[in-house]
C-alpha atoms as a PDB file:
ATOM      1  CA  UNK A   1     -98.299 -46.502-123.410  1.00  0.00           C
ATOM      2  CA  UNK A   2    -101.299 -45.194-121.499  1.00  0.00           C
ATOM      3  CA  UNK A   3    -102.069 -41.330-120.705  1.00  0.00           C
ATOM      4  CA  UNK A   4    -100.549 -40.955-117.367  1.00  0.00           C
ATOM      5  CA  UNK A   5     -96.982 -42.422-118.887  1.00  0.00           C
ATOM      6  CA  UNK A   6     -97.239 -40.230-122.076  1.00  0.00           C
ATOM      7  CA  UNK A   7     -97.746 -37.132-119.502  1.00  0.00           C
ATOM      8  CA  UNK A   8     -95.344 -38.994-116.467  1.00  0.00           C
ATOM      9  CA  UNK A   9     -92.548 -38.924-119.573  1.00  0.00           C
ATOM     10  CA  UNK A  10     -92.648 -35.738-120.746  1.00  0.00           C
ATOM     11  CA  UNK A  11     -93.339 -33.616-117.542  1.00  0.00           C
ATOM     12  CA  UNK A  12     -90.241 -35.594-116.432  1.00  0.00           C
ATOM     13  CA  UNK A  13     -88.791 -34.850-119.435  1.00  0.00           C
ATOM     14  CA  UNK A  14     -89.471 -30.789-118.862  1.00  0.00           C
ATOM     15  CA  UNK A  15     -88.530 -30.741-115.050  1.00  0.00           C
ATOM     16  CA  UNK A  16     -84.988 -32.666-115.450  1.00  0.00           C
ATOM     17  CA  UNK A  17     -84.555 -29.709-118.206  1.00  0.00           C
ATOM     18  CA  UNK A  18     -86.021 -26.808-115.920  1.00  0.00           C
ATOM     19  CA  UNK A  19     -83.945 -28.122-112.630  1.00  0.00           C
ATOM     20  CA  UNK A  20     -80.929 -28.780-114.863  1.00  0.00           C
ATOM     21  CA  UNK A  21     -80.954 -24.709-116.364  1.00  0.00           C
ATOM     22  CA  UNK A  22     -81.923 -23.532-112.946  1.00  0.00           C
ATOM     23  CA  UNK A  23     -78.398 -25.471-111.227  1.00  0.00           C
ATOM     24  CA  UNK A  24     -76.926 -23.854-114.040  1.00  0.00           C
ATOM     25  CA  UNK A  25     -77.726 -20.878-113.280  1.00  0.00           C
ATOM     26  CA  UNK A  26     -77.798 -20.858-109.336  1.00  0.00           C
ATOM     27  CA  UNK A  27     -73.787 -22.194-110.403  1.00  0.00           C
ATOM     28  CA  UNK A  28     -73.058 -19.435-111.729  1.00  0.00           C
ATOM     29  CA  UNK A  29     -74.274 -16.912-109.899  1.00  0.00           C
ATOM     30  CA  UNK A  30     -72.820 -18.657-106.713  1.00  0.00           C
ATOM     31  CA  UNK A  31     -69.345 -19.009-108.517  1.00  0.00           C
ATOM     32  CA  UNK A  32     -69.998 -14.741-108.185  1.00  0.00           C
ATOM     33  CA  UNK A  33     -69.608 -15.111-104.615  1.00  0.00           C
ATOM     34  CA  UNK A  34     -67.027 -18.057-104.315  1.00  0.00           C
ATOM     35  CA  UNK A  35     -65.173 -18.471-106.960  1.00  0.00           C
ATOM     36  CA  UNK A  36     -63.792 -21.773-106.256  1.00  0.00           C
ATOM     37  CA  UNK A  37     -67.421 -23.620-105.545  1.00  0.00           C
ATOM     38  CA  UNK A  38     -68.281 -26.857-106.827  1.00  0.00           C
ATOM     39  CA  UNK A  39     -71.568 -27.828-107.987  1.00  0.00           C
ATOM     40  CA  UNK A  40     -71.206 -30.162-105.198  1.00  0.00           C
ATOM     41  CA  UNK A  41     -70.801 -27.494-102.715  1.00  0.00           C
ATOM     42  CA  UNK A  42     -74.246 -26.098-103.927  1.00  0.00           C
ATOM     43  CA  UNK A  43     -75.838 -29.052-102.283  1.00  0.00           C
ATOM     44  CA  UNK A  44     -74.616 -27.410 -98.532  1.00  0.00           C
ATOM     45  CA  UNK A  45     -75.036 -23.952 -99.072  1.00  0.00           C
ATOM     46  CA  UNK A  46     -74.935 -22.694 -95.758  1.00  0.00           C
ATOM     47  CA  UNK A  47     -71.130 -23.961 -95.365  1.00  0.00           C
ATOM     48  CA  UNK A  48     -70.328 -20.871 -97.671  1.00  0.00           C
ATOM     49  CA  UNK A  49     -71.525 -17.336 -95.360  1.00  0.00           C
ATOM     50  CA  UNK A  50     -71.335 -15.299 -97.748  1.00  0.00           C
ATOM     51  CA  UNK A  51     -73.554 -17.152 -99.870  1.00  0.00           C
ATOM     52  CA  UNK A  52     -76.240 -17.623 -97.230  1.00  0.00           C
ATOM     53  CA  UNK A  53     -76.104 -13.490 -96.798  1.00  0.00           C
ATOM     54  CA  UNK A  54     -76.683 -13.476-100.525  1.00  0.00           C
ATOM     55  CA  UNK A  55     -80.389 -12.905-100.936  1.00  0.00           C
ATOM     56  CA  UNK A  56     -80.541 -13.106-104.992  1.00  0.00           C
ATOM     57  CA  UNK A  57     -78.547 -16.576-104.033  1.00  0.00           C
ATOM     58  CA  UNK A  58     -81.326 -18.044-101.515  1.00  0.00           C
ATOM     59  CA  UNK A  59     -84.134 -16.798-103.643  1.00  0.00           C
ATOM     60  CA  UNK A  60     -82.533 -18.693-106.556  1.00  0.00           C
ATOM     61  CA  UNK A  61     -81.851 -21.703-104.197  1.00  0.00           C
ATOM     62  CA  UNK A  62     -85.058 -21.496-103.135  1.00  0.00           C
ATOM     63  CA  UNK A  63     -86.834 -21.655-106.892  1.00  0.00           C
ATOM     64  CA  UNK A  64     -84.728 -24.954-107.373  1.00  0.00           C
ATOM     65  CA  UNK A  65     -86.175 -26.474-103.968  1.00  0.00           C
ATOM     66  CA  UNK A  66     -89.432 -25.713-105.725  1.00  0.00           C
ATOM     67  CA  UNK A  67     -88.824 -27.126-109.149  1.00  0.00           C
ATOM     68  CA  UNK A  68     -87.747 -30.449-107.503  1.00  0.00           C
ATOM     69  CA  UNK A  69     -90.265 -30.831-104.991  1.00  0.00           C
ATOM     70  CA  UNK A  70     -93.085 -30.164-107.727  1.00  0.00           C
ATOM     71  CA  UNK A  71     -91.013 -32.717-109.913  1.00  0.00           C
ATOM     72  CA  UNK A  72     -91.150 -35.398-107.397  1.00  0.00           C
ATOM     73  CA  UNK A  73     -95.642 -34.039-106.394  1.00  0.00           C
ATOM     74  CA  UNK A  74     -96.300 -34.938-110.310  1.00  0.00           C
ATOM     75  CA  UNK A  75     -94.152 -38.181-110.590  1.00  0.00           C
ATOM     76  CA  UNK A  76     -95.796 -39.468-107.116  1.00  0.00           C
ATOM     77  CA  UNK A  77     -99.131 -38.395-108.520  1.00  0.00           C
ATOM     78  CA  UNK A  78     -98.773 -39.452-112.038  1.00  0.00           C
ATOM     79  CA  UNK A  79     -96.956 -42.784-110.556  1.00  0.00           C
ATOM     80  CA  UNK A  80    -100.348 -43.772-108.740  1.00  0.00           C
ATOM     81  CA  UNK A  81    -102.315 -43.140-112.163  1.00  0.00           C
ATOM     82  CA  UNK A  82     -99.583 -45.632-113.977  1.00  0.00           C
ATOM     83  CA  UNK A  83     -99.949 -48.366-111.293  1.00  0.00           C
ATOM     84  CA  UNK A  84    -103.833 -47.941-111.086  1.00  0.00           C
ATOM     85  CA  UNK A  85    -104.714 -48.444-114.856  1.00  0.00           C
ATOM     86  CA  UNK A  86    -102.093 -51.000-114.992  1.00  0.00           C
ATOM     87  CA  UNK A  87    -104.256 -53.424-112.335  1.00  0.00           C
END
């Protein structure tokens, strides 16, 4: 296994375990809100108003839009380092 798939493995490793606590959490402090909700229901948000009033909500819901889209930045980048060496 070359560099970039040692480090592609485990920062994938570390952000399925970051995003995974932080849907945990955002879960759980949504189920505060609406007691009923799903974690499927997380994934529309703004179907639920008093959730999208919730400011501690959105700034949580916003930290987990950030931990996936730098999740998917490294694998693209880290990606292009795997095929590269591999030519």
């Amino acid at each position: 296994m070359s560099v970039a798939e040692d480090t592609l493995a485990a920062l994938d490793r570390l952000f399925t375990q970051m995003i995974a606590q932080q849907e945990s959490k955002l879960l759980r402090m949504a189920r505060e809100v609406v007691p009923d909700l799903t974690s499927e229901d997380l994934r529309n948000p703004h179907d639920f108003p008093a959730l999208v009033r919730d400011p501690e909500f959105n700034y949580e819901d916003g930290q987990l839009a950030g931990l996936r889209a730098a999740h998917m930045a490294a694998r693209a980048e880290l990606q292009g380092h795997v095929e590269s060496s591999s030519r």
